[in-house]
N, C-alpha and C. Protein backbone atom coordinates (compact mmCIF):
# COMPACT_ATOMS: atom_id res chain seq x y z
N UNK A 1 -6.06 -16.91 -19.52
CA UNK A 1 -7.41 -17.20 -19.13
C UNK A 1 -7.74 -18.61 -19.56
N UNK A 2 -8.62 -19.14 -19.13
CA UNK A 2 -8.55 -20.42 -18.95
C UNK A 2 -10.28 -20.50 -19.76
N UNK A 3 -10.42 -21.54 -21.05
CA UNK A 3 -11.60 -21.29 -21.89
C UNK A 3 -12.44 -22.60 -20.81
N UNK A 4 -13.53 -22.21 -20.69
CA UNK A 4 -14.68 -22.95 -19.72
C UNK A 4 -14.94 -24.33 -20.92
N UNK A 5 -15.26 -23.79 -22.19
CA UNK A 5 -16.02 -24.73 -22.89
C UNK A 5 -15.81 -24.26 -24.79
N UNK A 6 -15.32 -25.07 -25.12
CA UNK A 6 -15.75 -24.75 -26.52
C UNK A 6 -16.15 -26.10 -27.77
N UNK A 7 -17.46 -25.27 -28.25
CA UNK A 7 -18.30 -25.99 -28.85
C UNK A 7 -18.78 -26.01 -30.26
N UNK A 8 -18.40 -26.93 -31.17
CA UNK A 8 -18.32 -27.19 -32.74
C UNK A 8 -20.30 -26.89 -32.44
N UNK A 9 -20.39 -26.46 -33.19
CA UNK A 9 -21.77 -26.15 -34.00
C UNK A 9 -22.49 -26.41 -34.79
N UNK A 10 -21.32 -26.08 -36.60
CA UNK A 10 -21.55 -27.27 -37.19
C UNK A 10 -19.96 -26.68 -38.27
N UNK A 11 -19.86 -27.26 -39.34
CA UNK A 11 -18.54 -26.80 -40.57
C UNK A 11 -18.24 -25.86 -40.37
N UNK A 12 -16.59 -25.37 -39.52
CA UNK A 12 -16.43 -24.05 -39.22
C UNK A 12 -17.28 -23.31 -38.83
N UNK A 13 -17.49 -23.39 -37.76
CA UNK A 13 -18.48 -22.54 -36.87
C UNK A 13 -18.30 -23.31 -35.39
N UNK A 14 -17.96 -22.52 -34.03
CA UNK A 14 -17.81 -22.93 -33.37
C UNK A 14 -18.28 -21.80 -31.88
N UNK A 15 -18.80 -22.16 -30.90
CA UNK A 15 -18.81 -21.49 -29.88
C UNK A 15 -17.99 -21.48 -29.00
N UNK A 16 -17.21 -20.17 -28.44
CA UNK A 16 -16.35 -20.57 -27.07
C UNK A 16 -17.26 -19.79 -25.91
N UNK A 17 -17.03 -20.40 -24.65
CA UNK A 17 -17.20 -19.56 -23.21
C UNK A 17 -16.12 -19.65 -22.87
N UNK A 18 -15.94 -18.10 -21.89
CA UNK A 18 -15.02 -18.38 -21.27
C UNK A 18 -15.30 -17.21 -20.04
N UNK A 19 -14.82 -16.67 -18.83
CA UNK A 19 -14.95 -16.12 -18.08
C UNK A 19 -14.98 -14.53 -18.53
N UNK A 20 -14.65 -14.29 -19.67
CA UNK A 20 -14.66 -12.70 -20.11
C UNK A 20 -15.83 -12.49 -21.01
N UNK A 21 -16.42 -13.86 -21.51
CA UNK A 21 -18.02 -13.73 -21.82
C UNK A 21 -17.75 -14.94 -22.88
N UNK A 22 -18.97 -14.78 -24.26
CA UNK A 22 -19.26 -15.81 -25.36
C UNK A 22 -18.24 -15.40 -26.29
N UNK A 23 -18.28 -16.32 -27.12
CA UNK A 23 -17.65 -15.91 -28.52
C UNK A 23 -17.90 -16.69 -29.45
N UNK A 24 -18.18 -15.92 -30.86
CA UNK A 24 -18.42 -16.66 -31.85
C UNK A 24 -16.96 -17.37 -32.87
N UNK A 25 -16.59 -18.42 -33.18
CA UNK A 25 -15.79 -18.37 -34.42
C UNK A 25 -16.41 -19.11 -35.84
N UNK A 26 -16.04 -18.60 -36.70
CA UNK A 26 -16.41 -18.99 -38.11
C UNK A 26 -15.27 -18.90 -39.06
N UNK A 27 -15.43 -19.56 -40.02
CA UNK A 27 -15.13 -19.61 -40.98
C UNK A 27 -15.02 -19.36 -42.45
N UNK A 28 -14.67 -18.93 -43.23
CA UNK A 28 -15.15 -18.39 -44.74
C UNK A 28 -13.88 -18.61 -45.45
N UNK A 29 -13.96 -19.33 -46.20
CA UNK A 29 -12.86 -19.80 -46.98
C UNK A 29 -11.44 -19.86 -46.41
N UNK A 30 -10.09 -19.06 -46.57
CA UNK A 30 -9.33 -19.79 -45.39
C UNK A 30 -9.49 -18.87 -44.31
N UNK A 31 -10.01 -17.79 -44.02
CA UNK A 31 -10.22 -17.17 -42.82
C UNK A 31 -10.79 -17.52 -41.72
N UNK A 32 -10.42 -17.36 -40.34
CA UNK A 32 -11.57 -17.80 -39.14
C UNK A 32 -11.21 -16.11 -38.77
N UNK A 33 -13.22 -16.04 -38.51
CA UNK A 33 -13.74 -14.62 -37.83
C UNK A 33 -13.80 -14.79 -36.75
N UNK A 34 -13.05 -14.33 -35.30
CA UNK A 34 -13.98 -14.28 -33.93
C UNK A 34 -14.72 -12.61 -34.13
N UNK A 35 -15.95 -13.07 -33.70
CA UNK A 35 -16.96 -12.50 -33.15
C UNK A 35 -17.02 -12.32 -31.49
N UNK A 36 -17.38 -11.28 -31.04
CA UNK A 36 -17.76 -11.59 -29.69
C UNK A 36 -17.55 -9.80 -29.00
N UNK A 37 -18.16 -9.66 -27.92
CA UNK A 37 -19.23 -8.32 -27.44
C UNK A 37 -17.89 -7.55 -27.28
N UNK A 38 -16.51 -7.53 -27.27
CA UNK A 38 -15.69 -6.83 -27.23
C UNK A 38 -14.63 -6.50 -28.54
N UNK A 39 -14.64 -8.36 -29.49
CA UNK A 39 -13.45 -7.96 -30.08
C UNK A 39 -14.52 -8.63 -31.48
N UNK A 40 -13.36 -8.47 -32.89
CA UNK A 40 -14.06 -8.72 -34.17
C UNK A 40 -12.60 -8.61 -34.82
N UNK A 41 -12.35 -9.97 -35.34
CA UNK A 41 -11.01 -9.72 -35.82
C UNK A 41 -10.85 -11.00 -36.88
N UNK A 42 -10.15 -11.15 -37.91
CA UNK A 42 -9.62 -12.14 -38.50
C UNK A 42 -8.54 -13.08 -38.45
N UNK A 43 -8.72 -14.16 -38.66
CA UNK A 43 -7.21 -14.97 -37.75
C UNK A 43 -7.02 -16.16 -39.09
N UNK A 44 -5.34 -16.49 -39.47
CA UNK A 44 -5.34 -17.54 -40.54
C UNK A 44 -5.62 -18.66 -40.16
N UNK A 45 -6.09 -18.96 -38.66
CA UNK A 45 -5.91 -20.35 -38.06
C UNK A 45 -7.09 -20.35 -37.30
N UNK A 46 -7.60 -21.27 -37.11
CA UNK A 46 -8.66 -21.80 -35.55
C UNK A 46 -7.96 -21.66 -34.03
N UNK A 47 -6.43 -22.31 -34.26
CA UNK A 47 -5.32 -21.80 -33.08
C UNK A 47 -5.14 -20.43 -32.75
N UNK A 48 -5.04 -19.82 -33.96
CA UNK A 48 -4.82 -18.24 -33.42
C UNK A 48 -5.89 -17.78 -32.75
N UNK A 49 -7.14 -17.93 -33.09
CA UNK A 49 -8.34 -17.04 -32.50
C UNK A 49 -8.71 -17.50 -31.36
N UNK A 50 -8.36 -19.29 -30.89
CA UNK A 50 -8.75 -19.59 -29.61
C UNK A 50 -7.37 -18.57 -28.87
N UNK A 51 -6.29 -18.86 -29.25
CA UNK A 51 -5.08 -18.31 -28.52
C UNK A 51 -5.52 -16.80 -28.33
N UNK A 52 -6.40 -15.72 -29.18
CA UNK A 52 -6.98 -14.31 -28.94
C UNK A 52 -8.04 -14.22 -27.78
N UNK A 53 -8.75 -15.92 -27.95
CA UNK A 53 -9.76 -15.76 -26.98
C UNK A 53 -9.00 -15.68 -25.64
N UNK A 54 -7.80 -16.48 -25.59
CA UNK A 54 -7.38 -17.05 -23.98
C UNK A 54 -6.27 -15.65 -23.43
N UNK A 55 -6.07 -14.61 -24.35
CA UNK A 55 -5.62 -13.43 -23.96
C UNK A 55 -6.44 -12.10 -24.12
N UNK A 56 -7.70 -12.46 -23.86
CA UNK A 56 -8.51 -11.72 -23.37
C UNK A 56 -8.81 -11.53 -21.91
N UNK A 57 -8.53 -10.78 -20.85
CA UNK A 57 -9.08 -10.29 -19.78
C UNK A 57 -10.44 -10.34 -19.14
N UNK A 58 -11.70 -11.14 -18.08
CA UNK A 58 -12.83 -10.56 -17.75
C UNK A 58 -12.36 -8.90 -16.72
N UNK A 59 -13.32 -8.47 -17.54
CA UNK A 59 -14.07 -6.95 -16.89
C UNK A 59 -15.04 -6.97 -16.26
N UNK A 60 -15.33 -7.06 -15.02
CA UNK A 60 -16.94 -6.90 -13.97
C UNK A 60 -17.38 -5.70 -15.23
N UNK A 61 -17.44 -4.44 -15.04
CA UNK A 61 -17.92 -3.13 -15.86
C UNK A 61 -17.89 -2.93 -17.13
N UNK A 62 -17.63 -4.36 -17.82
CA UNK A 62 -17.47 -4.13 -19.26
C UNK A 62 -16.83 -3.39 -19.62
N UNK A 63 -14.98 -3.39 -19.43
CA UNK A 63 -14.00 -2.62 -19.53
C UNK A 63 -13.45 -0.89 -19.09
N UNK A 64 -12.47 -0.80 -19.01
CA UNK A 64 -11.88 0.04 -18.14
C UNK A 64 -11.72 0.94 -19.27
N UNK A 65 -12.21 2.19 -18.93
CA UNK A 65 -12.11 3.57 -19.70
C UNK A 65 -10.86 3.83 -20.38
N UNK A 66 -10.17 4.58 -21.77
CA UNK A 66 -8.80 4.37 -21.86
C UNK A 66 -8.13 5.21 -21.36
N UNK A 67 -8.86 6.48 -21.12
CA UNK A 67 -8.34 7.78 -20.04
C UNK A 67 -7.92 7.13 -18.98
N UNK A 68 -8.71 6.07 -18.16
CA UNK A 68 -8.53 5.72 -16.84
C UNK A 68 -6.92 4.80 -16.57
N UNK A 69 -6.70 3.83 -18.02
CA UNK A 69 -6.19 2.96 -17.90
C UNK A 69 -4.51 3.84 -18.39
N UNK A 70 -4.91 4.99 -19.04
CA UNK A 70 -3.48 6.09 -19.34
C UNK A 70 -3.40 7.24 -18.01
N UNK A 71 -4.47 6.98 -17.25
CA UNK A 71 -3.99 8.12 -15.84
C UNK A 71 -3.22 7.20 -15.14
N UNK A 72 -3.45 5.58 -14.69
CA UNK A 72 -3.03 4.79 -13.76
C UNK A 72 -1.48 4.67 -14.53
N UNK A 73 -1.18 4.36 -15.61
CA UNK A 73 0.21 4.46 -16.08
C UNK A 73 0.77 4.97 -15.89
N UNK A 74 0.41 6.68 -15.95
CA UNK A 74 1.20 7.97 -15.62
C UNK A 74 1.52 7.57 -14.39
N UNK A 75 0.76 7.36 -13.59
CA UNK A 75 0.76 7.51 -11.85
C UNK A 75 1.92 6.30 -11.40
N UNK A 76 1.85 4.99 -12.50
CA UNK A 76 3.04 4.04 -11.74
C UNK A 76 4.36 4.86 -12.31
N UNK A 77 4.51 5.39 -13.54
CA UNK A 77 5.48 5.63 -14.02
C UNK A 77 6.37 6.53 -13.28
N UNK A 78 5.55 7.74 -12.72
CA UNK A 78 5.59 8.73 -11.85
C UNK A 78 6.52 7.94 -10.51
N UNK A 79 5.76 7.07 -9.86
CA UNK A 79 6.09 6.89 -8.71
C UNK A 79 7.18 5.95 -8.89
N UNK A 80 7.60 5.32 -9.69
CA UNK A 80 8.85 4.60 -10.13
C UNK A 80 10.24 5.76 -10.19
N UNK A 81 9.86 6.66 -10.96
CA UNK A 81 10.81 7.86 -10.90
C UNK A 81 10.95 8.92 -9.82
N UNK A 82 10.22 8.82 -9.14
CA UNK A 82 10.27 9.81 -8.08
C UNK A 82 11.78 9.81 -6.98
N UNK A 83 11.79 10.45 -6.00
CA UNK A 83 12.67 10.32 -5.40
C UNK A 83 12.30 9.33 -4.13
N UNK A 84 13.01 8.90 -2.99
CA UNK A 84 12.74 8.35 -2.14
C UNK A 84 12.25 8.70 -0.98
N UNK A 85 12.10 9.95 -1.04
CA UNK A 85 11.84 11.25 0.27
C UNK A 85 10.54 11.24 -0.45
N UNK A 86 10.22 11.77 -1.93
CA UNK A 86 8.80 11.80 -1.42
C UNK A 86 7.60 10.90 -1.60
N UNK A 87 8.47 9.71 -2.07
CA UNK A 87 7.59 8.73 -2.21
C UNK A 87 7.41 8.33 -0.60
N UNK A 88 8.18 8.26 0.27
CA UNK A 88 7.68 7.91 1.76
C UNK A 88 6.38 9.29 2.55
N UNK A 89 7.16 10.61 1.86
CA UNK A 89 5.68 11.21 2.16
C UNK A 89 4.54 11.04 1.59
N UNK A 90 4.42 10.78 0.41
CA UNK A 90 2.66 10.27 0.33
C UNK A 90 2.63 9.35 0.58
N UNK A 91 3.13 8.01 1.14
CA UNK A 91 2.50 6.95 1.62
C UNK A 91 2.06 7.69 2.97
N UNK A 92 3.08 8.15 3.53
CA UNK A 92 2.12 8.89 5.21
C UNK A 92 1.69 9.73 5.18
N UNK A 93 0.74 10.67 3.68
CA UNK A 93 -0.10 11.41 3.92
C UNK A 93 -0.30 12.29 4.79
N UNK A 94 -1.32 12.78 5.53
CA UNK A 94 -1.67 14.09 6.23
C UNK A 94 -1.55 13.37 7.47
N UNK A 95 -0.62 12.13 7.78
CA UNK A 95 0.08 12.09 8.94
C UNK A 95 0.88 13.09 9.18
N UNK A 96 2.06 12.43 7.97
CA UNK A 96 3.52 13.34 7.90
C UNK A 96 3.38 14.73 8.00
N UNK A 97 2.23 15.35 7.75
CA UNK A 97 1.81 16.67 7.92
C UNK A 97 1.76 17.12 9.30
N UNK A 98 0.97 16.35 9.70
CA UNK A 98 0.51 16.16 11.16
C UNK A 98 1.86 16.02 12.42
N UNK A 99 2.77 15.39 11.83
CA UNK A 99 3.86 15.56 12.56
C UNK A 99 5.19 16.43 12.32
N UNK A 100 4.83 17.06 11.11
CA UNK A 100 5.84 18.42 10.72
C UNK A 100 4.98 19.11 11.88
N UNK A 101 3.82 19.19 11.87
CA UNK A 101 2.86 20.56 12.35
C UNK A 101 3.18 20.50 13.98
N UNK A 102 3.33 19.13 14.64
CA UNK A 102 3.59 19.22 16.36
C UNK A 102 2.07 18.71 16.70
N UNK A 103 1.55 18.62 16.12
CA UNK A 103 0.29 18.29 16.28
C UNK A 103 0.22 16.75 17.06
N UNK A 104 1.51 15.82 16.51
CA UNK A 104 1.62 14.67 16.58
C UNK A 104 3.19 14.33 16.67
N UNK A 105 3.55 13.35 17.51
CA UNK A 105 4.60 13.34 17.78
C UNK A 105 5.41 11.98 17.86
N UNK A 106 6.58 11.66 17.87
CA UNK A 106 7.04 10.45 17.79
C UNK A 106 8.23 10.25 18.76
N UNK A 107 8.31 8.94 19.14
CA UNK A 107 8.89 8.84 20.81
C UNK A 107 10.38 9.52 20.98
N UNK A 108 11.18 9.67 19.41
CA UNK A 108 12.37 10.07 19.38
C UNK A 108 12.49 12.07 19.85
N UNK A 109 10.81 12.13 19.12
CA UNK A 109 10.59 13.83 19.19
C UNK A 109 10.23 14.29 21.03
N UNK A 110 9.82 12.95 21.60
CA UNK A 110 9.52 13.33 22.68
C UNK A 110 11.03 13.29 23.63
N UNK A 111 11.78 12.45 23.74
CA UNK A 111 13.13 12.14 24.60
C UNK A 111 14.00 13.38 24.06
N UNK A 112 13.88 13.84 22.83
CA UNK A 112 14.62 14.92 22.90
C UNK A 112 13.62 16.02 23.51
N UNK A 113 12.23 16.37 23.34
CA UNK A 113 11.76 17.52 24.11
C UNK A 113 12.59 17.35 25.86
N UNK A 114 12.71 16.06 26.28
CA UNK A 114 12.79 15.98 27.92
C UNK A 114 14.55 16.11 28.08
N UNK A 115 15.42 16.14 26.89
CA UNK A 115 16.67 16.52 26.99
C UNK A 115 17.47 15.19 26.90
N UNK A 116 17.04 13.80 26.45
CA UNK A 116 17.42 12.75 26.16
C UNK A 116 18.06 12.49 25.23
N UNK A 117 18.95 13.74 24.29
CA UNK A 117 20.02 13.07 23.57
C UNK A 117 21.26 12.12 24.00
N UNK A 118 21.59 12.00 24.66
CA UNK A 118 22.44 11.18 24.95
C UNK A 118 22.13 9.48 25.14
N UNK A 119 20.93 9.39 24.82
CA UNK A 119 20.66 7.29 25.05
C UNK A 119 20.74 7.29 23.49
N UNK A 120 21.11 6.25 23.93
CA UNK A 120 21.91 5.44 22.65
C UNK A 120 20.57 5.22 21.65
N UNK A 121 20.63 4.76 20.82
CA UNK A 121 19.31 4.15 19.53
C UNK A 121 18.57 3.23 20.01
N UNK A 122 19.54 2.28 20.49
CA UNK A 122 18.86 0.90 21.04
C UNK A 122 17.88 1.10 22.06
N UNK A 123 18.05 2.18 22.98
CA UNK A 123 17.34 2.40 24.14
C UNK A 123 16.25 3.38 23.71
N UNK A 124 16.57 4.05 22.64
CA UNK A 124 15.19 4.65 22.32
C UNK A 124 14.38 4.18 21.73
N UNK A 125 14.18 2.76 21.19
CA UNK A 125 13.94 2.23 20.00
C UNK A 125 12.87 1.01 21.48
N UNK A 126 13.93 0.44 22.31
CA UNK A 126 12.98 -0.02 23.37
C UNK A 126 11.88 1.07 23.49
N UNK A 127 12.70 1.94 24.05
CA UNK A 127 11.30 3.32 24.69
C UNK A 127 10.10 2.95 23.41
N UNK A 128 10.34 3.05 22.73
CA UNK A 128 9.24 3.51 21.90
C UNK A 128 8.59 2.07 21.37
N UNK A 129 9.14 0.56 21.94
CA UNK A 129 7.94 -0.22 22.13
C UNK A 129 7.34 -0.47 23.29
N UNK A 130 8.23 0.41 24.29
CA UNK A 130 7.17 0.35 25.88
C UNK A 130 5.95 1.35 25.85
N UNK A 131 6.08 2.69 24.74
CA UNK A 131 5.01 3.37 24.95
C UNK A 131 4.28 2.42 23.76
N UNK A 132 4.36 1.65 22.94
CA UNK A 132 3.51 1.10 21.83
C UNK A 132 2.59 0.14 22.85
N UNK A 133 3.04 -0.70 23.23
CA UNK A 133 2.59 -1.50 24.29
C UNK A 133 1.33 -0.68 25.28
N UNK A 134 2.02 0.20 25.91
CA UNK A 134 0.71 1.21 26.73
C UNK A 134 -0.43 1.58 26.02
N UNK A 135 0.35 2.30 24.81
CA UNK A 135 -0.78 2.38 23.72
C UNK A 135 -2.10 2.10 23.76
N UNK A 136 -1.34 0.57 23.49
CA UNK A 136 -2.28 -0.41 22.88
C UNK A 136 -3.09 -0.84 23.83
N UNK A 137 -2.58 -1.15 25.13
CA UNK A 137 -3.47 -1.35 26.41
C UNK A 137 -4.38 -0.57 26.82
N UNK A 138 -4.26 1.05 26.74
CA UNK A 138 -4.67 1.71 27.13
C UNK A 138 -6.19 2.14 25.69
N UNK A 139 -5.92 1.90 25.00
CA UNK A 139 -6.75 2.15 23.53
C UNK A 139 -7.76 1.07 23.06
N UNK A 140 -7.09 -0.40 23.06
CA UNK A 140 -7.29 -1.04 22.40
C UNK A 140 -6.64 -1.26 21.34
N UNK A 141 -6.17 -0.73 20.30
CA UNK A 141 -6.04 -0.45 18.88
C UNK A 141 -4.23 -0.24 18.47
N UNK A 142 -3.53 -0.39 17.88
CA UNK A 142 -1.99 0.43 17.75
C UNK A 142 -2.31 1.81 17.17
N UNK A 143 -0.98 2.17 17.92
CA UNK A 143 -1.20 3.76 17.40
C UNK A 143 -1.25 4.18 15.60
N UNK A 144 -1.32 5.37 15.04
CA UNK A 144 -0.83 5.33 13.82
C UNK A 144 -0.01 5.78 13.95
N UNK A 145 0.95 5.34 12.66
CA UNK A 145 1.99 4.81 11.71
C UNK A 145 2.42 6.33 11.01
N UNK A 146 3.87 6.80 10.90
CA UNK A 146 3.92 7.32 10.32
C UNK A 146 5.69 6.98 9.40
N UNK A 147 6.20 7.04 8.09
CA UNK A 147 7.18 6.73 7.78
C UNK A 147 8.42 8.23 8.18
N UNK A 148 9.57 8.16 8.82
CA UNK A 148 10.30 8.41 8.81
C UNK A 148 11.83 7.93 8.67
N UNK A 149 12.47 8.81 8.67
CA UNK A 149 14.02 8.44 8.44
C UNK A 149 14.87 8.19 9.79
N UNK A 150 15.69 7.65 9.65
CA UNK A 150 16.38 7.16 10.68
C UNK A 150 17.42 8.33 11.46
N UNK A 151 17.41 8.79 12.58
CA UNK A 151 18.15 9.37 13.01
C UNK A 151 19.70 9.57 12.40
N UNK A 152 20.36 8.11 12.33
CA UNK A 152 21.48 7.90 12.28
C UNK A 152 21.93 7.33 11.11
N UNK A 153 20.91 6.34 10.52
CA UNK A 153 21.55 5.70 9.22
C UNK A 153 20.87 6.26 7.94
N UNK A 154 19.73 7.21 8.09
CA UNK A 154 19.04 7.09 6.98
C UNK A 154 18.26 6.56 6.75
N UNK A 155 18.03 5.65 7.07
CA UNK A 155 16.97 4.78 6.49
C UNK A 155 15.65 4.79 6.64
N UNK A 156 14.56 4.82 5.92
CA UNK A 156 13.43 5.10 6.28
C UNK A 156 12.55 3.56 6.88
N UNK A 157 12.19 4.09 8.10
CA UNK A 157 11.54 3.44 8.75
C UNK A 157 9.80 3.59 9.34
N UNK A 158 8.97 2.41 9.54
CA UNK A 158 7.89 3.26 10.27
C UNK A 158 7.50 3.20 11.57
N UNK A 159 7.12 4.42 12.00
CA UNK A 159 7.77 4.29 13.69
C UNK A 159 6.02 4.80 14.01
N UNK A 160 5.80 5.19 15.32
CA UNK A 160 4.71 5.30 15.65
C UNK A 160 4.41 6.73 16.20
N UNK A 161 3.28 7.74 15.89
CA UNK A 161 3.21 9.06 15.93
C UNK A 161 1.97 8.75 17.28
N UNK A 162 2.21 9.82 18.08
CA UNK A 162 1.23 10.14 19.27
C UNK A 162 0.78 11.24 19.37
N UNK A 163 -0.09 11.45 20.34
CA UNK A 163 -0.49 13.21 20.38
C UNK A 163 0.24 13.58 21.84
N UNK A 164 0.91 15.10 21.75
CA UNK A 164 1.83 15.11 22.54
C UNK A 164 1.69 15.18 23.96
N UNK A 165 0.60 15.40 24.25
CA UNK A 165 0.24 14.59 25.80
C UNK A 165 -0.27 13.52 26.19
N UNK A 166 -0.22 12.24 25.20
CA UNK A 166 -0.41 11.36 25.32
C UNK A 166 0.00 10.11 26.80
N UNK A 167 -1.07 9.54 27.12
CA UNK A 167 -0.57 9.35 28.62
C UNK A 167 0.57 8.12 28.67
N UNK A 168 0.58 7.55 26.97
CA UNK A 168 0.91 6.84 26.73
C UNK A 168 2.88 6.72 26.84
N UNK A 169 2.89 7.98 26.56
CA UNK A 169 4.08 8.46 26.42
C UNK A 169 4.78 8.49 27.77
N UNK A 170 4.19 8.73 29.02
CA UNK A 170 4.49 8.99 30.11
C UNK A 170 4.71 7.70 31.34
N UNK A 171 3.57 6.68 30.16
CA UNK A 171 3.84 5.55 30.85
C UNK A 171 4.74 4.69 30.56
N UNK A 172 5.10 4.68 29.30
CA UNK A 172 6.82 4.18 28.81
C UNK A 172 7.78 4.86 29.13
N UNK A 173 8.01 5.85 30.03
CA UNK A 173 8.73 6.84 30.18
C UNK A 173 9.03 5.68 31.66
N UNK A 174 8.16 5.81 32.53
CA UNK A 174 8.14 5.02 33.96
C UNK A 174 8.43 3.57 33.87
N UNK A 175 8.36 2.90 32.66
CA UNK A 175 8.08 1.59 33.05
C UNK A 175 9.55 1.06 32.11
N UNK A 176 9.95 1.76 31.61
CA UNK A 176 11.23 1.57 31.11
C UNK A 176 12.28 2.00 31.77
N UNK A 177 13.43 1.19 32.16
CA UNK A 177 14.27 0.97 32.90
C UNK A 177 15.25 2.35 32.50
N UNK A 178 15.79 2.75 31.38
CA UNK A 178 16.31 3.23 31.06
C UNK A 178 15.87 4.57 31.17
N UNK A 179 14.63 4.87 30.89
CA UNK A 179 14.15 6.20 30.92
C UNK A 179 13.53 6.69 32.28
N UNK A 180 13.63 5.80 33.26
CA UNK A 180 12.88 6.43 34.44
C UNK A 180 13.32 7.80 35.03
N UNK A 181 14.35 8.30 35.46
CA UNK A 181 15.05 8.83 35.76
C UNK A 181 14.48 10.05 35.21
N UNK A 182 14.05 9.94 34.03
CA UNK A 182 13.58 11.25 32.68
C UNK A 182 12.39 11.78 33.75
N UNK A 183 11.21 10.72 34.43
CA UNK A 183 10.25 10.74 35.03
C UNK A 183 10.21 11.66 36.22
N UNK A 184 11.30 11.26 36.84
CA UNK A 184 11.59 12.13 38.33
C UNK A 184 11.79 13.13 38.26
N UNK A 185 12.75 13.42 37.37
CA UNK A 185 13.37 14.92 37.04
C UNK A 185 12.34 16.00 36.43
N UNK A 186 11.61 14.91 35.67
CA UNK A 186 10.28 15.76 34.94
C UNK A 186 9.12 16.45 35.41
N UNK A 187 8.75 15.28 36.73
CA UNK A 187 7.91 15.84 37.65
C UNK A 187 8.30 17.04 38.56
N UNK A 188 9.57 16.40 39.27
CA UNK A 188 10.39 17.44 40.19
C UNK A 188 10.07 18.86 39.50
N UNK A 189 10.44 19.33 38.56
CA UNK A 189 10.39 20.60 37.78
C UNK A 189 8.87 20.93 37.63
N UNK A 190 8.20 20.05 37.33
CA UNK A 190 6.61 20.81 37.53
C UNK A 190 5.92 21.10 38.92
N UNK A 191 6.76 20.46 39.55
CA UNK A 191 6.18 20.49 41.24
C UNK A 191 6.67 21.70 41.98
């Protein structure tokens, strides 16, 4: 922290400001006292207590609860140790729910509903920025986001979840070279 101002007073006695508030220092034989609305401590030097002032922290709320500041620890410590599966499910929350449930769906879940195992990654991976694209035209907005794993390598990626009659889906289906074919056959059977 960086001290704004500090100001001799008079014989050992000195004022500091600084962005975490005032502070008093004094003197009494070889001791210097800081004073000030958080801390009260003794120091053998004038160096040490400015050096206490400049590792002090500002608090907007006049400091952070110690319950609060030992729950947030638990919680990094936690998520440092966790595994990698479920640290990607709580980042996608009551998405990932949402797309266990069918509720919501993702372009890889849809090419296999229409019997599209056989295109390669690359071509599904297009598909699924031709329906992002419609999406977005059709909405305004990108779709949401949900983290999954990679078909083939593992790897967790974040891909884009739809609702399963989305028109969006139908129009990357047509406008992609690769998947048209999915279109004809799809209709043919409902007709």
């Amino acid at each position: 922290m960086k001290l704004t101002q500090i100001v001799k007073r008079a014989a050992g006695h000195y004022t500091a400001r600084t962005t975490a508030g005032t502070f008093t220092i004094t003197r009494t034989g070889r001791t210097w006292h800081l004073i000030g609305r958080r801390i009260t401590a003794a120091y053998r030097t004038l160096r040490a207590a400015v050096a206490a002032i400049k590792s002090l922290r500002p608090t907007p709320l006049g400091g952070m609860p110690t319950r609060l500041t030992k729950n947030i620890a638990r919680t990094h410590q936690a998520a440092r140790t966790t595994t990698k599966a479920l640290k990607y499910r709580c980042l996608s929350g009551l998405i990932a729910v949402a797309v266990d449930a069918g509720t919501l769906i993702r372009t890889g879940d849809m090419l296999d509903r229409l019997g599209a195992d056989d295109l390669k990654d690359g071509y599904k991976s297009w598909y699924g920025r031709y329906v992002k694209k419609a999406y977005i035209a059709a909405n305004g907005q990108p779709p949401v986001m949900v983290w999954a794993q990679h078909r083939t390598t593992g790897r967790w990626i974040h891909v884009a979840a739809y609702q399963p009659l989305d028109r969006a889906l139908f129009i990357g289906l047509a406008t992609y070279k690769q998947t048209r074919h999915l279109v004809a056959a799809d209709f043919a059977e409902c007709a």
